[in-house]
N, C-alpha and C. Protein backbone atom coordinates (compact mmCIF):
# COMPACT_ATOMS: atom_id res chain seq x y z
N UNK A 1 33.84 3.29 3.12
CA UNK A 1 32.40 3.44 3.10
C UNK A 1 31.88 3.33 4.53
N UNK A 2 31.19 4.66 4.97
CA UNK A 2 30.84 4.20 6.38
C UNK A 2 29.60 3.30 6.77
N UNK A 3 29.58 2.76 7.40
CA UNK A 3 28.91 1.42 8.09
C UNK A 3 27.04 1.71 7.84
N UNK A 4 26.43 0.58 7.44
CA UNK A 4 24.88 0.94 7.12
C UNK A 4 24.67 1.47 5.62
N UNK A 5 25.72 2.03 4.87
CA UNK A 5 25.07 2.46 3.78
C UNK A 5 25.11 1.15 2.64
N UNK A 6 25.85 -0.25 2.48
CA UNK A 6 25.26 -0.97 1.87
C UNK A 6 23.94 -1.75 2.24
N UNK A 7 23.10 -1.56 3.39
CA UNK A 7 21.89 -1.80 3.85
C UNK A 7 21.18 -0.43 3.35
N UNK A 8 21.29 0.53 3.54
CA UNK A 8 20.94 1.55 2.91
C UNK A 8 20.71 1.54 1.34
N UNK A 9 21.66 0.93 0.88
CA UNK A 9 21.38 0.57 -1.06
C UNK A 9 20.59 -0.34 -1.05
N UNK A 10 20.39 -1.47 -0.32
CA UNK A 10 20.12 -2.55 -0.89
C UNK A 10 18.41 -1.91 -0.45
N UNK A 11 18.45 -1.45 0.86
CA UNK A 11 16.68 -1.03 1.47
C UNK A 11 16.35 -0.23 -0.10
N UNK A 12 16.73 1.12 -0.52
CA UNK A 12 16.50 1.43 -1.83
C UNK A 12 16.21 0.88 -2.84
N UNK A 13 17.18 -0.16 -3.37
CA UNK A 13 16.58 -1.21 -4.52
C UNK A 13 15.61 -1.69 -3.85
N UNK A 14 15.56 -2.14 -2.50
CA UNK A 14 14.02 -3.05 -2.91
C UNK A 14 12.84 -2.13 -2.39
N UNK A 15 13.02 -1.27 -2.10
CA UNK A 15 11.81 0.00 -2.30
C UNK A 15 11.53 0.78 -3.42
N UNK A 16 12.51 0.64 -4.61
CA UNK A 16 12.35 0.55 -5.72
C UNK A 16 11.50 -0.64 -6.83
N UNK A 17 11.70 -1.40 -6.12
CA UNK A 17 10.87 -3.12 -7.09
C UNK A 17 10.10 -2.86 -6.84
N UNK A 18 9.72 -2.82 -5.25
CA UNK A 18 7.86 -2.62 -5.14
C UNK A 18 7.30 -1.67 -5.70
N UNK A 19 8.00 -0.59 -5.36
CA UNK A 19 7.51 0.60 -5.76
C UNK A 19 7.14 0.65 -7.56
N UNK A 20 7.42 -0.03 -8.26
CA UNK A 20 7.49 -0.51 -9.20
C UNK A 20 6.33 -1.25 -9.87
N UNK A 21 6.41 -2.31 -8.88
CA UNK A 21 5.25 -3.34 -8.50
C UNK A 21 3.75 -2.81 -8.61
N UNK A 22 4.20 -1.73 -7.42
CA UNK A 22 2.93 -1.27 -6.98
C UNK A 22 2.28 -0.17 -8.11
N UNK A 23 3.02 0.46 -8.86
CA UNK A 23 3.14 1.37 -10.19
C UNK A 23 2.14 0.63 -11.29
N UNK A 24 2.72 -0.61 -10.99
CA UNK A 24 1.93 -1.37 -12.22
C UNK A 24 0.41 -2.07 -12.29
N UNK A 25 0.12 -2.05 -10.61
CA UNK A 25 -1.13 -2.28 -10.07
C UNK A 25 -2.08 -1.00 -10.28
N UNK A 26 -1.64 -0.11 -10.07
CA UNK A 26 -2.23 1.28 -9.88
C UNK A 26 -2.48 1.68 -11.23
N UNK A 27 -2.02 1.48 -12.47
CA UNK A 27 -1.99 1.38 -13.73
C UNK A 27 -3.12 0.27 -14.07
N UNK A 28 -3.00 -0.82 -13.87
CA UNK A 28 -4.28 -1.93 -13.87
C UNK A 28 -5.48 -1.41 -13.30
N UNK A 29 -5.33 -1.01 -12.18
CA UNK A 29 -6.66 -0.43 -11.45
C UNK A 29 -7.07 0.61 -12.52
N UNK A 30 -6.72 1.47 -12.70
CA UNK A 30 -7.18 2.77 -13.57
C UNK A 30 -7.35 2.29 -14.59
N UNK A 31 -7.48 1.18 -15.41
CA UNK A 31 -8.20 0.76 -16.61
C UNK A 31 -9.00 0.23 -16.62
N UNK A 32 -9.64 -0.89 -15.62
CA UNK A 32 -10.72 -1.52 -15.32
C UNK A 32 -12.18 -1.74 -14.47
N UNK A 33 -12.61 -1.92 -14.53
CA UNK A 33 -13.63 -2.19 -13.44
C UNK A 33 -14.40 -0.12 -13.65
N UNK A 34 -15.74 -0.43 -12.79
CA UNK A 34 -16.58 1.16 -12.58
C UNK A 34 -15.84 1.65 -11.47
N UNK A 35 -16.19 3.07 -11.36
CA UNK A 35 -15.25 3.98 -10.22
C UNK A 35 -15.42 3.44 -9.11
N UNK A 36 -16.76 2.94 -8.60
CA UNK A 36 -16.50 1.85 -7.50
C UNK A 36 -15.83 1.08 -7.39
N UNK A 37 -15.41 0.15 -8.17
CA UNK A 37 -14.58 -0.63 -7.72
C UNK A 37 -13.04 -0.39 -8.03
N UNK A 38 -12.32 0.99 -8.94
CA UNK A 38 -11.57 1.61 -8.75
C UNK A 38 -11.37 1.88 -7.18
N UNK A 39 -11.92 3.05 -6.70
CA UNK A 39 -12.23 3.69 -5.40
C UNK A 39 -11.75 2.27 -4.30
N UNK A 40 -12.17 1.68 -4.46
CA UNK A 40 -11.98 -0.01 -3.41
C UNK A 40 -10.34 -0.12 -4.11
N UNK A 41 -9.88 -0.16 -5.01
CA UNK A 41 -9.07 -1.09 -5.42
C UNK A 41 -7.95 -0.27 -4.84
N UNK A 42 -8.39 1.15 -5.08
CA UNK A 42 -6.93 1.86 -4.84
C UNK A 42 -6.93 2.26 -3.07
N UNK A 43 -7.71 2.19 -2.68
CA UNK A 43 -7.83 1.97 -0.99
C UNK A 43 -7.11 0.83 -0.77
N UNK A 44 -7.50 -0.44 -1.26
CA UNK A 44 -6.46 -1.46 -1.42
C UNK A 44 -5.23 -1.52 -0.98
N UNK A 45 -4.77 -0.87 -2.46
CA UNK A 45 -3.49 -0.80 -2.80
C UNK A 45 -2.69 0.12 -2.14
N UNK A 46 -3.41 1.46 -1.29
CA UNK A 46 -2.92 2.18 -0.43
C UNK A 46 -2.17 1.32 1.04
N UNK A 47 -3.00 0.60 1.47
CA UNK A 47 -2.64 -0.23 2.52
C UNK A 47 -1.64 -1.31 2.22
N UNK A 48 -1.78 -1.88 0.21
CA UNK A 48 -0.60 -2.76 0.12
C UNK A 48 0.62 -2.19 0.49
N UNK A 49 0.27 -0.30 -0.22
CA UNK A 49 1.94 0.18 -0.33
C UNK A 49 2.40 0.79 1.66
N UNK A 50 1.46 1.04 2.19
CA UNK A 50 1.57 1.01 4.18
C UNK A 50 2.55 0.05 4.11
N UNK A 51 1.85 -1.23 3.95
CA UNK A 51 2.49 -2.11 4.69
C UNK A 51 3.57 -2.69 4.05
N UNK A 52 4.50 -2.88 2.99
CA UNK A 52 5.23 -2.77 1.81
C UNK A 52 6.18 -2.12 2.78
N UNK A 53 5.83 -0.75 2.63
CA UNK A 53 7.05 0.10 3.06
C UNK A 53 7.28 0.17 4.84
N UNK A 54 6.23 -0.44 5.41
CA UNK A 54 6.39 -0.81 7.21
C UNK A 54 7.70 -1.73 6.56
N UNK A 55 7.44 -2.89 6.25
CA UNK A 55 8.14 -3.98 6.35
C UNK A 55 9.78 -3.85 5.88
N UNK A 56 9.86 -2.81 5.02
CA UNK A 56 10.76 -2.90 4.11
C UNK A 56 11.93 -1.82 5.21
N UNK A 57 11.42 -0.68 5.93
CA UNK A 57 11.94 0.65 6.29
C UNK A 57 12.03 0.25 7.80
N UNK A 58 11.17 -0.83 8.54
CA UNK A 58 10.53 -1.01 10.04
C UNK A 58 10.83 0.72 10.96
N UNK A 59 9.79 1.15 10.39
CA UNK A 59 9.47 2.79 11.00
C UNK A 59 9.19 2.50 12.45
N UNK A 60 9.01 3.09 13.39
CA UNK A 60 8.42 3.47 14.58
C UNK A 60 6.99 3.56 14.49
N UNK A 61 6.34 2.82 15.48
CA UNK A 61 4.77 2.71 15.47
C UNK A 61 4.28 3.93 15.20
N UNK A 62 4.93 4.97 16.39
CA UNK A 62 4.67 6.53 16.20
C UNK A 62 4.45 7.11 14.71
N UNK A 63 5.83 6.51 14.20
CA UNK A 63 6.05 7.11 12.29
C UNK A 63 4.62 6.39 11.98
N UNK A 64 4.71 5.43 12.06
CA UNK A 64 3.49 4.57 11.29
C UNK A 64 2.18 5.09 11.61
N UNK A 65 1.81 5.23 12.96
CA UNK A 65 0.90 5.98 13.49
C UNK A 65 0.38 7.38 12.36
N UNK A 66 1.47 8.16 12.57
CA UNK A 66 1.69 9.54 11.75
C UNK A 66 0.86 9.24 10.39
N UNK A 67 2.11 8.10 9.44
CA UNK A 67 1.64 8.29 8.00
C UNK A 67 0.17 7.74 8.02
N UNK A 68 0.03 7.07 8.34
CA UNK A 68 -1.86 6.38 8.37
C UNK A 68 -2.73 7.12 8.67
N UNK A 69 -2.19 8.28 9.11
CA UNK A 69 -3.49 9.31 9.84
C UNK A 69 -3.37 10.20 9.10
N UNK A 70 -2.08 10.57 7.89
CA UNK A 70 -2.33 11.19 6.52
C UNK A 70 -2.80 10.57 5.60
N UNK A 71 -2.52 9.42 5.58
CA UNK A 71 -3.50 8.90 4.42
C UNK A 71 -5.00 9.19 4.38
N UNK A 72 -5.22 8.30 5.68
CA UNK A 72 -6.74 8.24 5.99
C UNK A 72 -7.30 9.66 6.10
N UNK A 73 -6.62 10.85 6.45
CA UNK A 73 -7.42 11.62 6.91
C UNK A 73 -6.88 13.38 5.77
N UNK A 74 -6.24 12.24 5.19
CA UNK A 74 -5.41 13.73 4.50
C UNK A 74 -4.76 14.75 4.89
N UNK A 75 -3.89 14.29 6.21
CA UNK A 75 -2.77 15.44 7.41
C UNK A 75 -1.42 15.39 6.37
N UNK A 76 -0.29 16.68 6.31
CA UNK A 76 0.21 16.62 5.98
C UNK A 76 1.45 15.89 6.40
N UNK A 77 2.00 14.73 5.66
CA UNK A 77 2.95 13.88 6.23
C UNK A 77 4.21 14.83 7.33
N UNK A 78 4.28 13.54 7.90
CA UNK A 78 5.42 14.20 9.00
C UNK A 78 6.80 14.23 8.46
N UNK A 79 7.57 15.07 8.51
CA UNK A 79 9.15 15.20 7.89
C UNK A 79 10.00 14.82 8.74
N UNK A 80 10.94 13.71 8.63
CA UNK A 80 11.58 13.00 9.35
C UNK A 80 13.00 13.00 8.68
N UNK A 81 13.88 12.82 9.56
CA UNK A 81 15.18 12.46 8.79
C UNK A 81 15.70 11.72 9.35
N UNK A 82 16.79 10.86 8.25
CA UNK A 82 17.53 9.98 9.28
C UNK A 82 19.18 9.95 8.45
N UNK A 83 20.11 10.19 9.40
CA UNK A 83 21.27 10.84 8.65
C UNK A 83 21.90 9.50 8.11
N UNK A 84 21.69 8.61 8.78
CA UNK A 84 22.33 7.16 7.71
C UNK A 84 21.64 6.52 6.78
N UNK A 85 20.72 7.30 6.17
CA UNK A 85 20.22 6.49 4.92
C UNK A 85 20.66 7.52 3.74
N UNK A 86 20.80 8.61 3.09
CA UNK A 86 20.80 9.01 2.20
C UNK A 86 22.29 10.34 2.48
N UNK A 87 22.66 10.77 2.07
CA UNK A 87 23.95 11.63 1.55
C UNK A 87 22.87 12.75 2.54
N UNK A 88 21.95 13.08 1.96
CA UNK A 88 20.87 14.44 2.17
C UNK A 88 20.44 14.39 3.19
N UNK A 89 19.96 13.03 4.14
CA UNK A 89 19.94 12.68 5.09
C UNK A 89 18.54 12.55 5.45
N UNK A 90 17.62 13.03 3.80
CA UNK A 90 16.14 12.55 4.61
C UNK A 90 15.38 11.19 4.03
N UNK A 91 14.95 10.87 4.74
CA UNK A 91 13.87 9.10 4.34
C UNK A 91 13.83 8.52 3.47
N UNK A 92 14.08 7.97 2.66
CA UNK A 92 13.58 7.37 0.71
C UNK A 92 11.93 7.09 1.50
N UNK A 93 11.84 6.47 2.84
CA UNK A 93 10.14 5.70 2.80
C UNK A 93 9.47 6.73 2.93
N UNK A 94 9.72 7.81 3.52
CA UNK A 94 8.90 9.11 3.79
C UNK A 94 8.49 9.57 2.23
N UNK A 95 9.33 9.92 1.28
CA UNK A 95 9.64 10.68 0.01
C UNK A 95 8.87 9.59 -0.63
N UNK A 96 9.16 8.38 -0.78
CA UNK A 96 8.29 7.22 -1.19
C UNK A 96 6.72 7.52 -0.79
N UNK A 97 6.23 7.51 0.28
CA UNK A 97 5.20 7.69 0.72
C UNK A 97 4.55 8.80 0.15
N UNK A 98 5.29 10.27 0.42
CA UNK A 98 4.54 11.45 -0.19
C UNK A 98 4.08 10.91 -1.71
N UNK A 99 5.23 10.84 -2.36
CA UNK A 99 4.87 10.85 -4.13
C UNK A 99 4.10 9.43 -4.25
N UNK A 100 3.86 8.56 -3.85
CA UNK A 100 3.63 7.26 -4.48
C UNK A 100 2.07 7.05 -4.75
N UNK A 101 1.39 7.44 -4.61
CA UNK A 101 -0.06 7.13 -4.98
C UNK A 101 0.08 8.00 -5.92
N UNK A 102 0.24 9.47 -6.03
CA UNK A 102 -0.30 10.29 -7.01
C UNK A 102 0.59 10.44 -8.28
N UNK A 103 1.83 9.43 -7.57
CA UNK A 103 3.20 9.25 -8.82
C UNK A 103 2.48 8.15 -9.91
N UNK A 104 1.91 7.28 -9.40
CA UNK A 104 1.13 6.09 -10.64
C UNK A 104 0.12 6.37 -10.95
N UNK A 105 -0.57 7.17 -10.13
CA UNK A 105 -2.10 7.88 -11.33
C UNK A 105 -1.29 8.81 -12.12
N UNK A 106 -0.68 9.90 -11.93
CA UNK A 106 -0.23 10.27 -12.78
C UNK A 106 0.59 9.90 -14.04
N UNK A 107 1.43 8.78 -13.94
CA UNK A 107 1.60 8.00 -15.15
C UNK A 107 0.77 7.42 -15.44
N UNK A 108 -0.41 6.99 -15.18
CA UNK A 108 -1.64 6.16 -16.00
C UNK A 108 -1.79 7.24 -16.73
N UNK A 109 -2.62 8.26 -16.13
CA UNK A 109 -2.96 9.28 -16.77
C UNK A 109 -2.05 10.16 -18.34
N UNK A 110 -0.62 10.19 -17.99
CA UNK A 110 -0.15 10.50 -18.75
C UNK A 110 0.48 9.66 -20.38
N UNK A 111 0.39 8.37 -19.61
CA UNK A 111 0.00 7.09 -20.39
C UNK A 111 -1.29 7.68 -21.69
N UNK A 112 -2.25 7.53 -20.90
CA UNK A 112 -3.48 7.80 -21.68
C UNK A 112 -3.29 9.16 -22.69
N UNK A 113 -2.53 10.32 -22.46
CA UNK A 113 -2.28 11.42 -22.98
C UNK A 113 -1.94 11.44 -24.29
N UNK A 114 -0.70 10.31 -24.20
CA UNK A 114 0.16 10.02 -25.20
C UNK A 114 -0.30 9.20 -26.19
N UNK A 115 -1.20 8.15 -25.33
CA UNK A 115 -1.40 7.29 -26.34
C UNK A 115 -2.41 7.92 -27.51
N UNK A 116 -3.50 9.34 -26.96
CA UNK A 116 -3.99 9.63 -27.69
C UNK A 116 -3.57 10.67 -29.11
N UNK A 117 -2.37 10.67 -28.71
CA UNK A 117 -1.47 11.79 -29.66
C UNK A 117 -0.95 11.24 -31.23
């Protein structure tokens, strides 16, 4: 097994828990409170999952720089690779980042679909 990829599994599982974590917040938010305080909550929770995945991935200020200025401003994320984390060789935090806000509204949402069926 070459060197870094059991830090590589283990960074995955635990960008998986949060990611998880954070799934289940984003699910809470979308049931409660008026769209105002939705709108606040999930701004929130945008910055929980920033800094979540700073801590978890420790990106380059630059990277960090990058994704915050798509969030905030809606730029399309920057595509990065890094050949010792994945077989494929691109980011789990990047790929994390793209899908993860619109990955747990969309299961709320589809939540709600079902339940009405």
């Amino acid at each position: 097994m070459p060197k870094g990829r059991p830090k590589a599994a283990a960074q995955l599982a635990s960008m998986a828990s949060v990611e998880y974590l954070l799934c289940d917040l984003q699910r809470d938010i979308e049931c409660r409170g008026s769209e105002v305080s939705k709108q606040r909550r999930r701004a929130i929770l945008r910055g929980f999952r920033a800094g979540f995945y700073s801590a978890i991935d420790k990106p380059t200020k630059a990277e960090v720089a990058a994704l915050l200025r798509a969030e905030l401003y809606g730029h399309p994320l920057p595509v990065t690779c890094v050949d010792d984390v994945q077989d494929d060789g691109c980011d789990p935090w990047l790929m994390a980042m793209e899908s993860g806000p619109t990955t747990c509204a969309g299961l709320a949402h589809q939540t709600e679909e079902s339940s009405d069926d």
